[in-house]
Structure formats: structure tokens, C-alpha cells
C-alpha atoms as a PDB file:
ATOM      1  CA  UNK A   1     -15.407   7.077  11.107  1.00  0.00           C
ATOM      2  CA  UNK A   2     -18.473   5.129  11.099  1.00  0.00           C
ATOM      3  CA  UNK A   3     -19.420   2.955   7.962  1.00  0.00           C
ATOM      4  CA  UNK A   4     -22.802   0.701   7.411  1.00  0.00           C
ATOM      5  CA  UNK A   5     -21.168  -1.590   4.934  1.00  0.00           C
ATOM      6  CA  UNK A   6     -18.812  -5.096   5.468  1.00  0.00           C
ATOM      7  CA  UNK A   7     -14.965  -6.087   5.843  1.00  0.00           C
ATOM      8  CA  UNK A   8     -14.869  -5.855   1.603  1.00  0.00           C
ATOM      9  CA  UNK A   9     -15.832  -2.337   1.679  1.00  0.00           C
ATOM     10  CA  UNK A  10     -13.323  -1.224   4.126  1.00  0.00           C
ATOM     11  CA  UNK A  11     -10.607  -3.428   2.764  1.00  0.00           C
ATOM     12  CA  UNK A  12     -11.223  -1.813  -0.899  1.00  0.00           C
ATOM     13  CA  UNK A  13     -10.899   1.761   0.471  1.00  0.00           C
ATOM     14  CA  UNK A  14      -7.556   0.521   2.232  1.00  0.00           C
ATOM     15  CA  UNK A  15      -6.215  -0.680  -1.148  1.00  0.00           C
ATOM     16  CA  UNK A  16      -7.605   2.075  -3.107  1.00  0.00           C
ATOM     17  CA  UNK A  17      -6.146   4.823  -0.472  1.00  0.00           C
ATOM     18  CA  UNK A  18      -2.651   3.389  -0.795  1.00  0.00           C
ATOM     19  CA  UNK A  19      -2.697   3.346  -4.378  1.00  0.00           C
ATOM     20  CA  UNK A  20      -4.174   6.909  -4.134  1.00  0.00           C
ATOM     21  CA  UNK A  21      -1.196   7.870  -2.251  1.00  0.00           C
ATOM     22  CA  UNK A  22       1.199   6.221  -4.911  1.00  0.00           C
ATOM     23  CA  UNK A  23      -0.310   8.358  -7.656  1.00  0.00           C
ATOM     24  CA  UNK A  24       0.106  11.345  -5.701  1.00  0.00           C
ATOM     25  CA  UNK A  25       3.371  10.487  -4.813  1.00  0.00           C
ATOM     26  CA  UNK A  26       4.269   9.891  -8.611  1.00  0.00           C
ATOM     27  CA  UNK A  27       2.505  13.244  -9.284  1.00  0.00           C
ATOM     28  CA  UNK A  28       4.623  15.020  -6.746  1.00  0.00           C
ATOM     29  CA  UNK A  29       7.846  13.815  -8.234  1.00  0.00           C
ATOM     30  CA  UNK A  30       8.636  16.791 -10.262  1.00  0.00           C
ATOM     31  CA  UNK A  31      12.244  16.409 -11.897  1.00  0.00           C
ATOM     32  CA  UNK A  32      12.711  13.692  -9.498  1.00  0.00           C
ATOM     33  CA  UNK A  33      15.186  10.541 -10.975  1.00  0.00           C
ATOM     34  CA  UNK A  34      13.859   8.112 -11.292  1.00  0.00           C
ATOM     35  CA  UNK A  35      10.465   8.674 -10.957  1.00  0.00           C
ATOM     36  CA  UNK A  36       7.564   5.738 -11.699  1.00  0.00           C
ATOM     37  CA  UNK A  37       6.129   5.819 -15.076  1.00  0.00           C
ATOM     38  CA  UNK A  38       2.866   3.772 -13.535  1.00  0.00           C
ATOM     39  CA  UNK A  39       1.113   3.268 -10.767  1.00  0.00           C
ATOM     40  CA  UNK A  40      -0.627  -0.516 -10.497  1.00  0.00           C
ATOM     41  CA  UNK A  41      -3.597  -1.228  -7.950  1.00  0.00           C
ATOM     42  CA  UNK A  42      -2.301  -4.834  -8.116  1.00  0.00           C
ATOM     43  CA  UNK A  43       0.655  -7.097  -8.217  1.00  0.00           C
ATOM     44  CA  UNK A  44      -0.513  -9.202 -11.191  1.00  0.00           C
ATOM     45  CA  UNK A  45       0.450  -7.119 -13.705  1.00  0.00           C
ATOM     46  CA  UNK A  46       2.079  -8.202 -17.565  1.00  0.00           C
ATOM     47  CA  UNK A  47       4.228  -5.576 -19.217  1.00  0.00           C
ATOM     48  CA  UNK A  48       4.792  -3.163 -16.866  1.00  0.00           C
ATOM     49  CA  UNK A  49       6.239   0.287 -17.785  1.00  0.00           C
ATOM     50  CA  UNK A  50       9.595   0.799 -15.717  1.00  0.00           C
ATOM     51  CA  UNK A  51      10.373   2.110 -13.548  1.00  0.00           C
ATOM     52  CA  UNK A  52       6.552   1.314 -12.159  1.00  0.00           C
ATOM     53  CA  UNK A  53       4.725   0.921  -8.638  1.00  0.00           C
ATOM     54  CA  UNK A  54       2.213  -1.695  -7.537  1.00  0.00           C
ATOM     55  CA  UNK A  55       0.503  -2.003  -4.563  1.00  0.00           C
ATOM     56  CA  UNK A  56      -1.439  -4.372  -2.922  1.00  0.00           C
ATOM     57  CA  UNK A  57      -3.339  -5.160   0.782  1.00  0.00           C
ATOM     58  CA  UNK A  58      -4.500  -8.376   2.565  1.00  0.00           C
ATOM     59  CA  UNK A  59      -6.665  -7.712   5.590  1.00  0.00           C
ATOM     60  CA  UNK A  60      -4.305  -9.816   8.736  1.00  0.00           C
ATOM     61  CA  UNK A  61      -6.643  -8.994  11.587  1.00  0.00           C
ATOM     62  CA  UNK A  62     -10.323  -8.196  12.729  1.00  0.00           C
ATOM     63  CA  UNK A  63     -11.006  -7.705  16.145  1.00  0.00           C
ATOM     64  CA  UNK A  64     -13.801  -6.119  17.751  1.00  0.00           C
ATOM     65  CA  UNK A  65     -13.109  -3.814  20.153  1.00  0.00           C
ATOM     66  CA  UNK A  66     -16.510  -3.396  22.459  1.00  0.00           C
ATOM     67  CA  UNK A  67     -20.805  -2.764  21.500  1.00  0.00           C
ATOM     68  CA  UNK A  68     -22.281   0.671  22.331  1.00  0.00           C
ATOM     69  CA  UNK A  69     -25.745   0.795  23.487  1.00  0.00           C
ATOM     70  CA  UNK A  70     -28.346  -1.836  22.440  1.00  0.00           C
ATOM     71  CA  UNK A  71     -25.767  -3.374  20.475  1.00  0.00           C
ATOM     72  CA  UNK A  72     -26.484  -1.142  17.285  1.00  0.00           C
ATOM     73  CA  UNK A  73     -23.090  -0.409  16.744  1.00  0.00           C
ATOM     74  CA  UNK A  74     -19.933  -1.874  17.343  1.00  0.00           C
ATOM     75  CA  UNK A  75     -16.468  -0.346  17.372  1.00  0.00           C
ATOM     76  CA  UNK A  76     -13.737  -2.103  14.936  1.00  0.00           C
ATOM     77  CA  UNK A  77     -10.353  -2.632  14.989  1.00  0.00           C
ATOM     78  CA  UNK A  78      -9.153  -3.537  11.312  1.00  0.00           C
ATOM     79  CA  UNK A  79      -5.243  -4.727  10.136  1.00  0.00           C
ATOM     80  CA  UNK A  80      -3.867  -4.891   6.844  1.00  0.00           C
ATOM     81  CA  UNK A  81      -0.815  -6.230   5.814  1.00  0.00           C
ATOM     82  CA  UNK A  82       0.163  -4.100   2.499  1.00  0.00           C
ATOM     83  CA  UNK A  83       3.383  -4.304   0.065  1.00  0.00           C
ATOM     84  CA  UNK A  84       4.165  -1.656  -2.248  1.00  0.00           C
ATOM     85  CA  UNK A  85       6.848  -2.762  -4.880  1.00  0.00           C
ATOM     86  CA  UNK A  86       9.044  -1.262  -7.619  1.00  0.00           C
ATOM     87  CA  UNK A  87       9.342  -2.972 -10.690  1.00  0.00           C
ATOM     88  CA  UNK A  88      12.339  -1.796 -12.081  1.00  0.00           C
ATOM     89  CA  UNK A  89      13.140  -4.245 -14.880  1.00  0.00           C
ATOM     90  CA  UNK A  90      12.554  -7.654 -16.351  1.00  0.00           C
ATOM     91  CA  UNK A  91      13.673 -10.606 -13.543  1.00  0.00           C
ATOM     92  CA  UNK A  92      16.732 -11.628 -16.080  1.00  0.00           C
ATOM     93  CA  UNK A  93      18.195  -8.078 -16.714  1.00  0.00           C
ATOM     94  CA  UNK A  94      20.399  -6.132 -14.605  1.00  0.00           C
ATOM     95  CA  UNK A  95      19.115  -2.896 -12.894  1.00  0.00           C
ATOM     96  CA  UNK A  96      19.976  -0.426 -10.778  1.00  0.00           C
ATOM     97  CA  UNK A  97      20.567  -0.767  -7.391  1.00  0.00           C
ATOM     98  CA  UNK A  98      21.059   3.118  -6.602  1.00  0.00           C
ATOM     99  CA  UNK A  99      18.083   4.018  -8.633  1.00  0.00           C
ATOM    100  CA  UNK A 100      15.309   1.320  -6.619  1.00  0.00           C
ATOM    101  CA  UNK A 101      16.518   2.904  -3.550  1.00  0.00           C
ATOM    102  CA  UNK A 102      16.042   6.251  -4.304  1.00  0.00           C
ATOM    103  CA  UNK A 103      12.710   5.626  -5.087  1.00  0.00           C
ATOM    104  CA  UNK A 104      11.995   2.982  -1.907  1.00  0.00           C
ATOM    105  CA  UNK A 105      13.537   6.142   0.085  1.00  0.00           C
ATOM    106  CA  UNK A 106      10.729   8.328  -1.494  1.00  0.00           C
ATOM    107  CA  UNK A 107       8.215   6.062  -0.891  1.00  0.00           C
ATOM    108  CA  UNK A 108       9.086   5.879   2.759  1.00  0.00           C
ATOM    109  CA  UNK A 109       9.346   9.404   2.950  1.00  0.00           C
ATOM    110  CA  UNK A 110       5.969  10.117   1.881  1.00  0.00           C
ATOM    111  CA  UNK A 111       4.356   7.372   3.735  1.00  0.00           C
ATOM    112  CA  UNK A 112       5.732   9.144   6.776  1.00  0.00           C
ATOM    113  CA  UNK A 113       4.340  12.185   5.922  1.00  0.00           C
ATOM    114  CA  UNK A 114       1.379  11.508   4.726  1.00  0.00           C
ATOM    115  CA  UNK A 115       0.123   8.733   7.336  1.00  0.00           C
ATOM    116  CA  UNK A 116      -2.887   9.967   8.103  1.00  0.00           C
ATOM    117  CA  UNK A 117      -3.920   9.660   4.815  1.00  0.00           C
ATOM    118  CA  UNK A 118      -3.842   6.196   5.056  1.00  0.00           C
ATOM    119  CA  UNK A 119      -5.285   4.892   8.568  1.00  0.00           C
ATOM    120  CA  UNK A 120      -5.004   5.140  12.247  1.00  0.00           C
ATOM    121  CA  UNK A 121      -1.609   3.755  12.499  1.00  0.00           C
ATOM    122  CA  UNK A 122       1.121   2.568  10.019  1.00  0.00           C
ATOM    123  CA  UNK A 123       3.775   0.882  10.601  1.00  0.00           C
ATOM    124  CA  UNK A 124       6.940   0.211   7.798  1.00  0.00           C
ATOM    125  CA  UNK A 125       7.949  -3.381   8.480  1.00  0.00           C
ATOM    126  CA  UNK A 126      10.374  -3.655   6.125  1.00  0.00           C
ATOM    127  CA  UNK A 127      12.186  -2.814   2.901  1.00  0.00           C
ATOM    128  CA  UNK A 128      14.140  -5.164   0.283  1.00  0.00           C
ATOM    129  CA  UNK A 129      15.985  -4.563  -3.014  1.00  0.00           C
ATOM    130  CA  UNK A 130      16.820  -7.352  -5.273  1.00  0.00           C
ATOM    131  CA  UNK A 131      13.722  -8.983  -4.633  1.00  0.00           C
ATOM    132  CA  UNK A 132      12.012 -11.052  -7.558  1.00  0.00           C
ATOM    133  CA  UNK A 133       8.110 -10.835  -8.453  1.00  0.00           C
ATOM    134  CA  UNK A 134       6.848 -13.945  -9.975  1.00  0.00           C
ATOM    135  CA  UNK A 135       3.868 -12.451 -10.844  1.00  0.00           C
ATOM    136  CA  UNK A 136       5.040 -10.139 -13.365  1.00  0.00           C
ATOM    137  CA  UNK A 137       8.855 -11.921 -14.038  1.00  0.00           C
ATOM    138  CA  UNK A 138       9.820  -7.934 -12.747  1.00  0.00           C
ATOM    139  CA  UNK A 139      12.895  -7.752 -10.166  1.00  0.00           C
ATOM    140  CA  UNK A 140      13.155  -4.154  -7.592  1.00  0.00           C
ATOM    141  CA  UNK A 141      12.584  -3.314  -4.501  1.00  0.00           C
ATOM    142  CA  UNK A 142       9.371  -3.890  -1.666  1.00  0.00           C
ATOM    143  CA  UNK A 143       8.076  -2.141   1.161  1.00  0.00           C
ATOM    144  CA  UNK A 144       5.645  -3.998   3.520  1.00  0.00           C
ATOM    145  CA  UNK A 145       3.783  -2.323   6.249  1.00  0.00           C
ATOM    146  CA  UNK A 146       0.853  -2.594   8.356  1.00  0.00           C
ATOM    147  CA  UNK A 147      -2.114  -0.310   8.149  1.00  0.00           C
ATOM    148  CA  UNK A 148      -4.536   0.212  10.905  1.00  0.00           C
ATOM    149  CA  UNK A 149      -8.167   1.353  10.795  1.00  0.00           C
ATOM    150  CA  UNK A 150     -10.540   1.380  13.715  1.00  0.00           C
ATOM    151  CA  UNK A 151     -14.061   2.190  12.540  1.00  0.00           C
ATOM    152  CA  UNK A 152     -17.778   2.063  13.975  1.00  0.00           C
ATOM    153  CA  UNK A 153     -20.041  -0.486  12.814  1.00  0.00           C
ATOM    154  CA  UNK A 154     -23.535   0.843  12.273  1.00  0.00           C
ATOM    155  CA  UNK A 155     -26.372  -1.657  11.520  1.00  0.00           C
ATOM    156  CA  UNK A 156     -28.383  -0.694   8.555  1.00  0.00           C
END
């Protein structure tokens, strides 16, 4: 792929493709228990719907992988660390267990099967239930994972 615009671009379209992926996932979910009543493009969220989804990206690493000709283009190697989580209730209720699960195993399912929809290379670190989100005073599940893009540089 090559781009002619900067790290804030590319980091945008890496945050906007996951969420993309969450809404298709959510419209996908026909009949499907439980399935999210809302998709969130961030984590900073106030009066969620429940069960919801929010997802967020930092970018971890920028390394530049070698110039072509006359140094008019460059070829990029970009890293972002993203976390989807599942909000599944309010941090001082109980919820359930079986139900966050389910949907972290869809999640993970359709990351796998849709990762070239999201970069060169994705990787599923990890995935916790029972976590708390500060942000939104939510407790669920997370799933953190690394997305890789490698682009070309053009200058303008």
C-alpha cells in the first residue's frame, strides 16, 4: 500500500479498521447470545449499553525498513498495540462469566478469520475476564493484540 500522508493518518485507519471489524462482527451475530448492543471507537465511554464493545489502538513501534531510489519513498514498518474490551456491566454488579466468554471467543474467532482485514500481521496477545475499566466504572473481558502494517512512504 503506498500512502502520502503521516503516522496520524495511518494510525486512524488502524483504529477505525478494528472498530469496522467490531461492527461487522456485531452485524454478523444473528441470534447469537449475547451479542453487543454497541460498538465504541474508544475506551472513554459513560453509560454504555451492555453488553457493548470498545476498541482502542496505540501505535508501539515505527521502524523504517530501507529508501528506494533517490530517496522518494521509503518503505514502513508500523506496530500497534490494540485492546478490544467487553463491557458487560457496571464495576460493582455481578455478571456473567459464561456470557463475556462467549463473546471474547467470538471476537477471537473473527479476528482470525478476518485478519487481513486488519493489517499485515496480527497477533492475539492475550485475553482476560474479570477485568475492571476505570474509564467507564464497566467490568468484562479484554483482548489485546498487535497489529502490523508495512506501507510505502511517498513524498508529496
Amino acid at each position: 500500500m503506498s500512502i502520502v500522508y503521516g503516522d496520524n493518518q495511518l494510525f486512524e485507519d488502524a483504529r477505525i479498521g478494528l472498530y469496522d471489524q467490531m461492527v461487522a462482527l456485531m452485524n454478523a451475530m444473528v441470534g447469537d447470545d449475547p451479542k453487543p448492543a454497541a460498538i465504541y471507537d474508544n475506551h472513554q465511554i459513560l453509560n454504555p449499553e451492555y453488553p457493548s464493545i470498545s476498541v482502542d489502538v496505540q501505535l508501539i513501534e515505527n521502524e523504517e525498513e530501507e529508501h528506494t531510489s533517490l530517496d522518494v519513498s521509503a518503505l514502513q514498518d508500523y506496530q500497534f498495540n490494540a485492546e478490544i474490551r467487553i463491557h458487560m456491566e457496571y464495576e460493582e454488579r455481578e455478571f456473567d462469566e459464561i456470557a463475556c466468554l462467549r463473546l471474547l471467543n467470538s471476537i477471537n474467532n473473527w479476528i482470525e478469520t478476518h485478519r487481513t482485514a486488519l493489517g499485515d500481521y496480527i497477533k492475539i496477545e492475550n485475553a482476560e475476564v474479570g477485568v475492571t475499566f476505570p474509564e467507564s466504572l464497566t467490568i468484562g473481558g479484554k483482548i489485546n493484540l498487535i497489529i502490523r502494517k508495512i506501507t510505502t512512504h511517498t513524498q508529496a
